[in-house]
C-alpha atoms as a PDB file:
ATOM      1  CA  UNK A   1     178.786 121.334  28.078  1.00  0.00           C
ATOM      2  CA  UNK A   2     179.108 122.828  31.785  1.00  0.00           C
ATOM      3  CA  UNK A   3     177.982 120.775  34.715  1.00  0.00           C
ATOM      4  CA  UNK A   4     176.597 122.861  37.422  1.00  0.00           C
ATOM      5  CA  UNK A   5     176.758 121.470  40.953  1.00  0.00           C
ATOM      6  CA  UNK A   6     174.053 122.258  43.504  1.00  0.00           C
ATOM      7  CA  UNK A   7     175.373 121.751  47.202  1.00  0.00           C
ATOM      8  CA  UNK A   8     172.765 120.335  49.144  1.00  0.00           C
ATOM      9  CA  UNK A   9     175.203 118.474  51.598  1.00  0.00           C
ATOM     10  CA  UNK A  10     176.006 119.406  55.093  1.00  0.00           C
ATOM     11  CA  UNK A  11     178.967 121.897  55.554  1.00  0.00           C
ATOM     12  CA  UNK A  12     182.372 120.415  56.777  1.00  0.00           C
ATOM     13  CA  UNK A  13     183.302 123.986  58.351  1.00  0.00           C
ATOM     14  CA  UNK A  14     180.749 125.542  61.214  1.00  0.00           C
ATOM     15  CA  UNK A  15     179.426 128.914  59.636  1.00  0.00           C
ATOM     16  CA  UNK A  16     180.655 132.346  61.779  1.00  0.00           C
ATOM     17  CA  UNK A  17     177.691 133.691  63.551  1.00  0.00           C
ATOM     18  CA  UNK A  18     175.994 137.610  62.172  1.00  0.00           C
ATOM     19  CA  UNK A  19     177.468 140.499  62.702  1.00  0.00           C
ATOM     20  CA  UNK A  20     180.978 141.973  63.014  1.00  0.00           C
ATOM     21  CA  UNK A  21     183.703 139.973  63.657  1.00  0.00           C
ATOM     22  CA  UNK A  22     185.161 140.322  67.176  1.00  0.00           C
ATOM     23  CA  UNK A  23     188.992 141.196  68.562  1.00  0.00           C
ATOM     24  CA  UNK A  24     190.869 138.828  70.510  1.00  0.00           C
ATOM     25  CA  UNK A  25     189.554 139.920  73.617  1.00  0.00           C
ATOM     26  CA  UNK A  26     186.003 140.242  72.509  1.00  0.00           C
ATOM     27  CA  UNK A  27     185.630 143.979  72.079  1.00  0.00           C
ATOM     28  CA  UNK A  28     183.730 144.797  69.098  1.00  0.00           C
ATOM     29  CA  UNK A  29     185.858 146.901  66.054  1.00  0.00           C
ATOM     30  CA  UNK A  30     184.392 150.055  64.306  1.00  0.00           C
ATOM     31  CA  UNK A  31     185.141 150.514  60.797  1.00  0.00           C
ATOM     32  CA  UNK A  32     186.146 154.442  59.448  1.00  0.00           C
ATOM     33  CA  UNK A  33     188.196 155.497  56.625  1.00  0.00           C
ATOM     34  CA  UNK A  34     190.737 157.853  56.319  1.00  0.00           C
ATOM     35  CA  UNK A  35     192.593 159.779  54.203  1.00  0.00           C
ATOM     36  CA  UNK A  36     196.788 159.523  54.115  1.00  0.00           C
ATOM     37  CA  UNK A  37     199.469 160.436  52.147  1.00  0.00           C
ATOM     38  CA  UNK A  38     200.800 156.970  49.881  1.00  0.00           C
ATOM     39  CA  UNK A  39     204.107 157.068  51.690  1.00  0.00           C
ATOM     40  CA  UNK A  40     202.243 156.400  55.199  1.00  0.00           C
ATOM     41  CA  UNK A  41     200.170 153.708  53.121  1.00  0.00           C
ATOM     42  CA  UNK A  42     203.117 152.176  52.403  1.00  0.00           C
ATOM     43  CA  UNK A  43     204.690 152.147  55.578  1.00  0.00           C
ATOM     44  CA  UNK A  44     201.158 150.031  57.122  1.00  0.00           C
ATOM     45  CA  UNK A  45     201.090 148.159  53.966  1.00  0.00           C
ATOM     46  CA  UNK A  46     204.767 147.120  54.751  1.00  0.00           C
ATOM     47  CA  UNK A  47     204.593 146.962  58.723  1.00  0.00           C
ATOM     48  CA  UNK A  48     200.994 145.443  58.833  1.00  0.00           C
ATOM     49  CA  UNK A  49     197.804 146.216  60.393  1.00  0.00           C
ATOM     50  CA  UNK A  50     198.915 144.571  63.763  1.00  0.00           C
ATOM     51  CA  UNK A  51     201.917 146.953  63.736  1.00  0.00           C
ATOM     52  CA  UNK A  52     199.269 149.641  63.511  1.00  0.00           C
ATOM     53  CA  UNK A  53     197.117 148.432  66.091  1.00  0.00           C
ATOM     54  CA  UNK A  54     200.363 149.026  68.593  1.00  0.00           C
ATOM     55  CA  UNK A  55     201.034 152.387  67.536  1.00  0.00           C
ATOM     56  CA  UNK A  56     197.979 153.619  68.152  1.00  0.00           C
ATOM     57  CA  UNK A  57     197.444 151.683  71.632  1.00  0.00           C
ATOM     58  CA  UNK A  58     201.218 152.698  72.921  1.00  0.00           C
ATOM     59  CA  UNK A  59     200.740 156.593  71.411  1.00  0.00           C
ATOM     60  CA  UNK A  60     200.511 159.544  73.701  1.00  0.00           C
ATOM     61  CA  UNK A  61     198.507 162.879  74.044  1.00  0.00           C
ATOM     62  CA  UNK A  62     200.376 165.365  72.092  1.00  0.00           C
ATOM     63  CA  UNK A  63     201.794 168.242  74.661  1.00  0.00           C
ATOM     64  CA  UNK A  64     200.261 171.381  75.099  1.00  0.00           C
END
């Protein structure tokens, strides 16, 4: 026999508000994909996203 359970009590945790989530200083984030070799996968699934975030912020224009 299952027992379902209908929750119609109020919420312990406050519910996030629509839309995107914001970054830590409030800008708003833009999701695109790309496509990378598995080794470079690796290397951000091994150095994290955060690691990412500062390689990208602290990278320079490539010389002409």
């Amino acid at each position: 026999m299952n027992i379902w359970w209908h929750y119609n009590c109020r919420m312990t945790e406050a519910k996030r508000g629509p839309g995107r989530p914001k970054g830590p200083t409030g800008e708003a984030r833009e999701r695109r994909a790309m496509y990378l070799p598995a080794a470079l996968w690796a290397k951000i699934d091994l150095y994290g996203k955060d690691w990412l975030e500062r390689l990208i912020a602290n990278a320079k224009p490539p010389k002409e």
